[in-house]
PDB file of N, CA and C in Angstrom:
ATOM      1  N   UNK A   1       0.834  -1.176   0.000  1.00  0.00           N
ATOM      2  CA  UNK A   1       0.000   0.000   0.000  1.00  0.00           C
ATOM      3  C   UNK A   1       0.878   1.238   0.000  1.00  0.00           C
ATOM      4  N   UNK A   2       0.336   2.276  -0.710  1.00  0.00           N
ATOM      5  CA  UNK A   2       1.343   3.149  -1.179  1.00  0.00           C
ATOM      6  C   UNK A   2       0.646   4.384  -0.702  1.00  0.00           C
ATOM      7  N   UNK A   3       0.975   5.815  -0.141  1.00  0.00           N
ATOM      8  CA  UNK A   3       0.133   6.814   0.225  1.00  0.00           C
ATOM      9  C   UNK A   3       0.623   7.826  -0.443  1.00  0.00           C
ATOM     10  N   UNK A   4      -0.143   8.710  -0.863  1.00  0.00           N
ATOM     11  CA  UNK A   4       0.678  10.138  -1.760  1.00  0.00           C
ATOM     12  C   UNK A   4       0.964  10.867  -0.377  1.00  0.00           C
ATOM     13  N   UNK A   5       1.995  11.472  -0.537  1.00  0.00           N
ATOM     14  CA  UNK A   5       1.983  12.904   1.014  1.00  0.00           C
ATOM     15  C   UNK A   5       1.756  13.851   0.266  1.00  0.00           C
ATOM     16  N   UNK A   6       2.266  14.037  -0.609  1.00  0.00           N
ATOM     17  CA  UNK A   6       2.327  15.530  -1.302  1.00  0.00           C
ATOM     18  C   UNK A   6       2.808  15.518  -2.672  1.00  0.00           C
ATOM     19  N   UNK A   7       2.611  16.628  -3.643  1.00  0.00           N
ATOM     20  CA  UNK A   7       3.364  16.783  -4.825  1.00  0.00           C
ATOM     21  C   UNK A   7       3.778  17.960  -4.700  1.00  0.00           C
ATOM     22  N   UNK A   8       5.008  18.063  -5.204  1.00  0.00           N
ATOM     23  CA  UNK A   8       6.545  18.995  -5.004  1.00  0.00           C
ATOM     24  C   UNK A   8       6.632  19.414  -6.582  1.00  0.00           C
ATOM     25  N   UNK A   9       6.480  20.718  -6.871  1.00  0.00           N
ATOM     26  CA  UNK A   9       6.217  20.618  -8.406  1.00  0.00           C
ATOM     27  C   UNK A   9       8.209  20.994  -8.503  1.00  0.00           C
ATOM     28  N   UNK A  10       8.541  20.826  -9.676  1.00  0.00           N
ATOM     29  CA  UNK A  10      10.108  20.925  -9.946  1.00  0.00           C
ATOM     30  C   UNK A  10      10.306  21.089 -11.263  1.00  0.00           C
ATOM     31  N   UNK A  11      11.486  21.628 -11.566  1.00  0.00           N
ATOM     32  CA  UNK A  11      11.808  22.554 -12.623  1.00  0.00           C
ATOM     33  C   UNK A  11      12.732  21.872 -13.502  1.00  0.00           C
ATOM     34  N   UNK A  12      12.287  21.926 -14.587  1.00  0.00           N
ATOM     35  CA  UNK A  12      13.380  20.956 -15.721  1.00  0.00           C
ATOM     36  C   UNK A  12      14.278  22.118 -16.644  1.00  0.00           C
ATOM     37  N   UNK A  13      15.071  21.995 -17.474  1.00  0.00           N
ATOM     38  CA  UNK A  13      16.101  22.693 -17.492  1.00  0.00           C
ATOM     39  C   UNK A  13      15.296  23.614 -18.762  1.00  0.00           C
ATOM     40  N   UNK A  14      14.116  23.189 -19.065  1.00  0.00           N
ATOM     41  CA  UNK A  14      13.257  24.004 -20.169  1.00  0.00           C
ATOM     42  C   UNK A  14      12.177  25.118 -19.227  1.00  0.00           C
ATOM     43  N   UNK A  15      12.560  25.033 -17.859  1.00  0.00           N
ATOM     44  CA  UNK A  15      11.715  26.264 -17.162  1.00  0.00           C
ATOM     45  C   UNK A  15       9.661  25.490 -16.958  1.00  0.00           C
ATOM     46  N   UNK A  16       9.827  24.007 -17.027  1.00  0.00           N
ATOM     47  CA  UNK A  16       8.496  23.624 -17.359  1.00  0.00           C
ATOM     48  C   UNK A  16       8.587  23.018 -16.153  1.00  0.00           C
ATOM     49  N   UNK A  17       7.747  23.331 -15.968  1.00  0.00           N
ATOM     50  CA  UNK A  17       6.968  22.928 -14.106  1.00  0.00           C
ATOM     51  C   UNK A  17       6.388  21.623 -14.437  1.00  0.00           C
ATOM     52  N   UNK A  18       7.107  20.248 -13.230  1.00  0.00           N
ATOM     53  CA  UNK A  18       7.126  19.070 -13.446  1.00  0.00           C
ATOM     54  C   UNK A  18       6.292  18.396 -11.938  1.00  0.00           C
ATOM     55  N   UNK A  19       5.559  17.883 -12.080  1.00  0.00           N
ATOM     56  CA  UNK A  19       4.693  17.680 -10.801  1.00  0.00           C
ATOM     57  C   UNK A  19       5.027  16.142 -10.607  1.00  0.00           C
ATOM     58  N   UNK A  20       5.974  15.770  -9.314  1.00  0.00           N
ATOM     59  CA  UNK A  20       5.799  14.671  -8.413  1.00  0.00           C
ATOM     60  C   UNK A  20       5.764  14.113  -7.339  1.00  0.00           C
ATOM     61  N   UNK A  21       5.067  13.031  -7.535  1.00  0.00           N
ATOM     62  CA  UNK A  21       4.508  12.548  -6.197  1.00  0.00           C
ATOM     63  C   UNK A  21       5.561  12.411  -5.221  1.00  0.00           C
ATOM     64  N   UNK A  22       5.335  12.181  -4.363  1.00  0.00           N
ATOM     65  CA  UNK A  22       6.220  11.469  -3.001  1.00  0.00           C
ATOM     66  C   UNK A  22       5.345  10.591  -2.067  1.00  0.00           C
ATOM     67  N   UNK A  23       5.611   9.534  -2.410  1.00  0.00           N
ATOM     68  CA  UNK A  23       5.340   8.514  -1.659  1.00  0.00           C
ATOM     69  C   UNK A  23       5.417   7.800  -0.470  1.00  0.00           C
ATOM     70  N   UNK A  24       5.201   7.514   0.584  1.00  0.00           N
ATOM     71  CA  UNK A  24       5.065   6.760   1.338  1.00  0.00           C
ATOM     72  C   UNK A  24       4.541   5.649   1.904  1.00  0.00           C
ATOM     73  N   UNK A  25       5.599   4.546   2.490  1.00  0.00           N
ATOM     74  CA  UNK A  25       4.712   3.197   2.533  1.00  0.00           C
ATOM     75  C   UNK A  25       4.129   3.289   3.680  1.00  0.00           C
ATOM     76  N   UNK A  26       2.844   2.162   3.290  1.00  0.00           N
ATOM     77  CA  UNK A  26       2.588   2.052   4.890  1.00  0.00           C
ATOM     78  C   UNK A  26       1.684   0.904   4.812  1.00  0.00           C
ATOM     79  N   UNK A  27       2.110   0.098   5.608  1.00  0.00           N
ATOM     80  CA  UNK A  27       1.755  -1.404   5.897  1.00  0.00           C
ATOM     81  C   UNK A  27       0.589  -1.644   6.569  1.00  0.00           C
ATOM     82  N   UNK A  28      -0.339  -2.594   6.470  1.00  0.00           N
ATOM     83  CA  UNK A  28      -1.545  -2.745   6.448  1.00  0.00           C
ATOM     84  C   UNK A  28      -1.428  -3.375   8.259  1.00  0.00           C
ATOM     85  N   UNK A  29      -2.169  -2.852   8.911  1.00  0.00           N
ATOM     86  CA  UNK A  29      -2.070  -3.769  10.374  1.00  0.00           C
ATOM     87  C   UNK A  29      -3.203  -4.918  10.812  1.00  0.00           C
ATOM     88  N   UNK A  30      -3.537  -4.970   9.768  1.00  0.00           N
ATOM     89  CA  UNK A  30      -4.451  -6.544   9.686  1.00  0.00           C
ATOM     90  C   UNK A  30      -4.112  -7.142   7.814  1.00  0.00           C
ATOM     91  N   UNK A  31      -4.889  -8.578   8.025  1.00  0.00           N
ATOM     92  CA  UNK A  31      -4.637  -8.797   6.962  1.00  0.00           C
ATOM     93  C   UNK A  31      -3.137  -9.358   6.242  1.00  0.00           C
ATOM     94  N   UNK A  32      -3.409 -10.050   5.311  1.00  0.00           N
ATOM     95  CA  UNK A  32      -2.379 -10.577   4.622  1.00  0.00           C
ATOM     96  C   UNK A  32      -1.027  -9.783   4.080  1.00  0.00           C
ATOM     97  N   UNK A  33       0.007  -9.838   4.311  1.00  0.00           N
ATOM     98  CA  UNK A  33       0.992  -9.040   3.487  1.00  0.00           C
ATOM     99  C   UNK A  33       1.346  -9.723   2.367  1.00  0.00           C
ATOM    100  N   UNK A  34       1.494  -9.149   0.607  1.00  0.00           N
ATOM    101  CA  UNK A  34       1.910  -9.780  -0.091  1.00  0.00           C
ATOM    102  C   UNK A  34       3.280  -9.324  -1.046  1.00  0.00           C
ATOM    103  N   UNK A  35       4.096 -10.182  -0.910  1.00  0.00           N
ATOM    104  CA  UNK A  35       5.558 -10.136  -1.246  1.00  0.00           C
ATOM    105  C   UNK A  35       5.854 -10.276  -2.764  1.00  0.00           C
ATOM    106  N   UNK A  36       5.993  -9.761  -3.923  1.00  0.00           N
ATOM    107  CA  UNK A  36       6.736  -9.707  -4.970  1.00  0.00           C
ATOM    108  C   UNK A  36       7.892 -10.541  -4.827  1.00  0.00           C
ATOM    109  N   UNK A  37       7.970 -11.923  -5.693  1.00  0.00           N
ATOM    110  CA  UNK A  37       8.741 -12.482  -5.943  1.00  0.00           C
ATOM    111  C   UNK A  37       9.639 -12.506  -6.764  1.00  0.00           C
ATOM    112  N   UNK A  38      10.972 -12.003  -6.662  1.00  0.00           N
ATOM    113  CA  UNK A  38      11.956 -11.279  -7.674  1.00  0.00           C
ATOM    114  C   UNK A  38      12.922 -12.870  -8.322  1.00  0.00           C
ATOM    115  N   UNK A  39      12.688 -12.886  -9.585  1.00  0.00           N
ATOM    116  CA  UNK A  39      13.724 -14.091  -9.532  1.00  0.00           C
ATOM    117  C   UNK A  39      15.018 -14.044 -10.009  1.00  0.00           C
ATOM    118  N   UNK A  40      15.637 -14.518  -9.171  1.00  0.00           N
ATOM    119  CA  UNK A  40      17.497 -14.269  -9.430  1.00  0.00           C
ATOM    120  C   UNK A  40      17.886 -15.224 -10.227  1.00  0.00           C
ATOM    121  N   UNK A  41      19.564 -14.757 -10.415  1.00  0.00           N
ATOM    122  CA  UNK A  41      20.156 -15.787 -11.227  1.00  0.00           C
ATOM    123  C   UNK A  41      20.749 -16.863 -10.027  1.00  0.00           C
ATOM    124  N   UNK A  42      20.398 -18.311 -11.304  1.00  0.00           N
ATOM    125  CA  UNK A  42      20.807 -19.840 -10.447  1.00  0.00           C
ATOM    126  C   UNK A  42      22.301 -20.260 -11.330  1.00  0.00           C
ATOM    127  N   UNK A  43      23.170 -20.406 -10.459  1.00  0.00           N
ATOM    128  CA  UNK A  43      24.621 -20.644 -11.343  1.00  0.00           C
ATOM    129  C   UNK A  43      24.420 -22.044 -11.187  1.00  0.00           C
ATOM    130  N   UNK A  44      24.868 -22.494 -12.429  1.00  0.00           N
ATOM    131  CA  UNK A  44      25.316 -23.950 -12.797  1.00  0.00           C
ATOM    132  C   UNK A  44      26.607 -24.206 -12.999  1.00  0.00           C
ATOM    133  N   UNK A  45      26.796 -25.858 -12.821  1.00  0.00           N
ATOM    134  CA  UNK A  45      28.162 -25.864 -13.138  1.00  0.00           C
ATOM    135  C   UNK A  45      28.775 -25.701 -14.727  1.00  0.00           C
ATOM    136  N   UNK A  46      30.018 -25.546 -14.740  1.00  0.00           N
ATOM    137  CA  UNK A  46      30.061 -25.229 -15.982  1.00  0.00           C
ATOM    138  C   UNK A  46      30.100 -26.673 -16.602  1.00  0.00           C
ATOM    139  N   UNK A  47      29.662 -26.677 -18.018  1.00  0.00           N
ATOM    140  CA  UNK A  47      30.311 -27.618 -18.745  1.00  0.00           C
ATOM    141  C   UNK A  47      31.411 -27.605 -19.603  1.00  0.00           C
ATOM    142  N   UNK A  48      32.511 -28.872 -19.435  1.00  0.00           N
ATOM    143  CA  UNK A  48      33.414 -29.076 -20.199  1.00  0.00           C
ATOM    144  C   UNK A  48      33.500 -29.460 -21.422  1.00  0.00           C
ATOM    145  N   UNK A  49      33.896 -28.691 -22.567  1.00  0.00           N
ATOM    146  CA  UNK A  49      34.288 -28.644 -23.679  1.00  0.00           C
ATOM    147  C   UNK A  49      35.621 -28.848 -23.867  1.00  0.00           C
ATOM    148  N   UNK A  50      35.292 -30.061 -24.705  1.00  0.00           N
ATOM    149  CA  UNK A  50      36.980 -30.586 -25.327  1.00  0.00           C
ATOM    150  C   UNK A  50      37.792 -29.810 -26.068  1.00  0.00           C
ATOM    151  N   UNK A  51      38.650 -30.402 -25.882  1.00  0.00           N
ATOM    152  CA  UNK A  51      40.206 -29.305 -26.499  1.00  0.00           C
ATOM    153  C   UNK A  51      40.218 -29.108 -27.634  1.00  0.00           C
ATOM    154  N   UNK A  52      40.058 -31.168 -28.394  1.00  0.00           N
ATOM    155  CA  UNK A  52      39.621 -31.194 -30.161  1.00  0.00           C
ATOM    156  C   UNK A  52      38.236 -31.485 -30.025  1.00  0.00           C
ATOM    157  N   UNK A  53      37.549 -30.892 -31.296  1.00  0.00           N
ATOM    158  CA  UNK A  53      36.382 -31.208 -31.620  1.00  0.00           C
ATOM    159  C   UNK A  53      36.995 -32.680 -32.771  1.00  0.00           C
ATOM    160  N   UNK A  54      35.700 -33.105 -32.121  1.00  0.00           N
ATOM    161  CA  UNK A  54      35.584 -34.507 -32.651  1.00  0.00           C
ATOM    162  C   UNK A  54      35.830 -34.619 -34.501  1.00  0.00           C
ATOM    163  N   UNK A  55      35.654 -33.915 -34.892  1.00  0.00           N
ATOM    164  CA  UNK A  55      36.127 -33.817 -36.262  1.00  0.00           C
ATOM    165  C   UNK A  55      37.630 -33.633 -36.865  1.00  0.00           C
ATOM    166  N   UNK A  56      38.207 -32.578 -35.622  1.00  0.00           N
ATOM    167  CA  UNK A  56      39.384 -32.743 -35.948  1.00  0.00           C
ATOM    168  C   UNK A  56      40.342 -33.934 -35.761  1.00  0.00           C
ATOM    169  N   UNK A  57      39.837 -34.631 -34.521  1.00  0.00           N
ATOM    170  CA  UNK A  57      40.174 -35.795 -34.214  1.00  0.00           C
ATOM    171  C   UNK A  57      40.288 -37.132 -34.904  1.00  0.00           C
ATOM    172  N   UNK A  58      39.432 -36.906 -35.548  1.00  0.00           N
ATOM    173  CA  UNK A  58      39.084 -38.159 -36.982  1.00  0.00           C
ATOM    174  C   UNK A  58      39.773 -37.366 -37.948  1.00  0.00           C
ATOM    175  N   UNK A  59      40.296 -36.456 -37.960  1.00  0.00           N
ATOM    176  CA  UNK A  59      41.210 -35.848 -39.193  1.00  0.00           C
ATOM    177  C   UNK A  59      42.642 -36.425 -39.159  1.00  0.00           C
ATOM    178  N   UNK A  60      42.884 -35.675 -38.023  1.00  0.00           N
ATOM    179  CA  UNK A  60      44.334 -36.431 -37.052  1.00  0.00           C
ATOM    180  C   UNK A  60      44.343 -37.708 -37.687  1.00  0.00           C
ATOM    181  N   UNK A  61      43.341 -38.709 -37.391  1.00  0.00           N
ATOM    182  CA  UNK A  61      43.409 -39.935 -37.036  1.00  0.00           C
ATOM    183  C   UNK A  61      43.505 -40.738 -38.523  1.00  0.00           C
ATOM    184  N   UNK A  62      43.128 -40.105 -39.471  1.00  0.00           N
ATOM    185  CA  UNK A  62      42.988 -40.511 -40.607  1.00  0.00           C
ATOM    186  C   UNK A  62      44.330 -39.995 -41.304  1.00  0.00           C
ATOM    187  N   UNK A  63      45.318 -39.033 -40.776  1.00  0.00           N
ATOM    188  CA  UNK A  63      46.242 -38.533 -41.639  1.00  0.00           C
ATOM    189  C   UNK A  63      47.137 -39.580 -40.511  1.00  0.00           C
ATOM    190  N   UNK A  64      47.226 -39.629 -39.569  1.00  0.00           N
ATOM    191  CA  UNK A  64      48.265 -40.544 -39.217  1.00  0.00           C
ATOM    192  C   UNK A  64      48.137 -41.995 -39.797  1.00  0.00           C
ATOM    193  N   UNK A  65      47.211 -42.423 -40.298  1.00  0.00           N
ATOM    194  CA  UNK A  65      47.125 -43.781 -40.692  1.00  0.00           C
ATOM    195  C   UNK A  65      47.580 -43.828 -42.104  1.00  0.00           C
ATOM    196  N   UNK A  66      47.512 -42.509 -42.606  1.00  0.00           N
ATOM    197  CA  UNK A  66      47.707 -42.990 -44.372  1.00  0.00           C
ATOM    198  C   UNK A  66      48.944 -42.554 -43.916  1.00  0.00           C
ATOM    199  N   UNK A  67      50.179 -41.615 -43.030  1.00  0.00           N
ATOM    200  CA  UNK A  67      51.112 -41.706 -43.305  1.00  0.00           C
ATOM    201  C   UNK A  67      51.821 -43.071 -42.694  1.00  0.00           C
ATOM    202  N   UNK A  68      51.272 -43.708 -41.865  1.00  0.00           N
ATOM    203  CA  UNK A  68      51.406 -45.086 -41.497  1.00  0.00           C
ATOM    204  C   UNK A  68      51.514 -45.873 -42.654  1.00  0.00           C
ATOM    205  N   UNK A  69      51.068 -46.204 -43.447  1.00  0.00           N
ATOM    206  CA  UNK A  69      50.406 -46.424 -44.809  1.00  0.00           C
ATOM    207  C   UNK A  69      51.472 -46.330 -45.844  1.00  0.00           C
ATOM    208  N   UNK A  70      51.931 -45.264 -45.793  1.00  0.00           N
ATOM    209  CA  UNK A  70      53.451 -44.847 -47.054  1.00  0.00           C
ATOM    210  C   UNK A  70      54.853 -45.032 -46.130  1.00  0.00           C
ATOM    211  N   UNK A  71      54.812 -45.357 -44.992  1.00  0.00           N
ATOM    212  CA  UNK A  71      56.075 -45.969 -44.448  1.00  0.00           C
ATOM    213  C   UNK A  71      55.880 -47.586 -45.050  1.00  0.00           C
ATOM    214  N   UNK A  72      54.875 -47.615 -44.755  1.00  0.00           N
ATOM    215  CA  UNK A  72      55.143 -49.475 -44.852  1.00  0.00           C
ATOM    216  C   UNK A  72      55.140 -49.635 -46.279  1.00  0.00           C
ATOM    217  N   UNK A  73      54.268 -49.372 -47.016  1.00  0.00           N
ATOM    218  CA  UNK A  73      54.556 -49.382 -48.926  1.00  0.00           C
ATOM    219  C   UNK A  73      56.166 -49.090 -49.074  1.00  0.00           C
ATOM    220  N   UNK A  74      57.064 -48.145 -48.419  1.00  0.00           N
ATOM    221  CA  UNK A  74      57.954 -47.628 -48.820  1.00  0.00           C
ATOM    222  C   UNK A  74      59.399 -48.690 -48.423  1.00  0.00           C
ATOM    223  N   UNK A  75      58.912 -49.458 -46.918  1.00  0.00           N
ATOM    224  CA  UNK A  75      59.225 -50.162 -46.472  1.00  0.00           C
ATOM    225  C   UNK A  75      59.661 -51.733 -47.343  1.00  0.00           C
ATOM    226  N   UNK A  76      58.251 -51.779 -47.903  1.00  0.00           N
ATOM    227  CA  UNK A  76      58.073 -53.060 -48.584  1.00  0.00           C
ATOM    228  C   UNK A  76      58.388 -52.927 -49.692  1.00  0.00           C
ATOM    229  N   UNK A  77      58.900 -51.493 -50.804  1.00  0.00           N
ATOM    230  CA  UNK A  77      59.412 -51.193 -51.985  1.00  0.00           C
ATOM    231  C   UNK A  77      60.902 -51.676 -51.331  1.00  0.00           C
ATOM    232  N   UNK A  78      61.389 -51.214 -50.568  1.00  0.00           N
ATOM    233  CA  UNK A  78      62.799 -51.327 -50.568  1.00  0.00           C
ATOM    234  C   UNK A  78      63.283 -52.520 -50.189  1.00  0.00           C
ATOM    235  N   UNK A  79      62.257 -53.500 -49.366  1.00  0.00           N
ATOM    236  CA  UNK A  79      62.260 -54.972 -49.389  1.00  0.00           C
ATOM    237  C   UNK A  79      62.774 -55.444 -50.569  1.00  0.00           C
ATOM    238  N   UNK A  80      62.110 -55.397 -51.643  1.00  0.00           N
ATOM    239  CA  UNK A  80      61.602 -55.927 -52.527  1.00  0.00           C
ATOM    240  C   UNK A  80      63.134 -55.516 -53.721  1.00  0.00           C
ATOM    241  N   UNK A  81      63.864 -54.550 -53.477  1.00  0.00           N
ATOM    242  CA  UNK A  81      65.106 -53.511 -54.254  1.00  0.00           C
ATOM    243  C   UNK A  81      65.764 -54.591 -53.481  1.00  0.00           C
TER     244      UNK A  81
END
């Protein structure tokens, strides 16, 4: 519950007379009080994100195998010399 006391008129920098309230609370002495529920922030934990994304990883993984790949062909050419 909110009470006006008075209005205080006030001056804006254009000389125009600005009229406001001033308020005062005042709490009900019977009866229910009701509270405005403000909702805050809830921190979570963070989540972990990998170093490689999974794509690069299968990139990696595919260039180490074909150079795996031309050692041993190169291996087995010179066997073969």
């Amino acid at each position: 519950y909110l009470k006006a006391k008075a209005q205080v008129p006030l001056l804006t920098g254009d000389n125009m007379p600005e009229v406001k309230s001033i308020f005062r609370e005042v709490l009900p002495k019977q009866g229910q009080l009701a509270m405005e529920d403000v909702p805050t922030l809830v921190l979570c934990k963070p989540k972990l994100l990998p170093l490689k994304s999974v794509t690069l990883e299968k990139l990696e993984k595919m260039q180490m195998e074909a150079q795996e790949a031309i050692k041993q062909q190169e291996l087995a050419s010179r066997q073969t010399q």
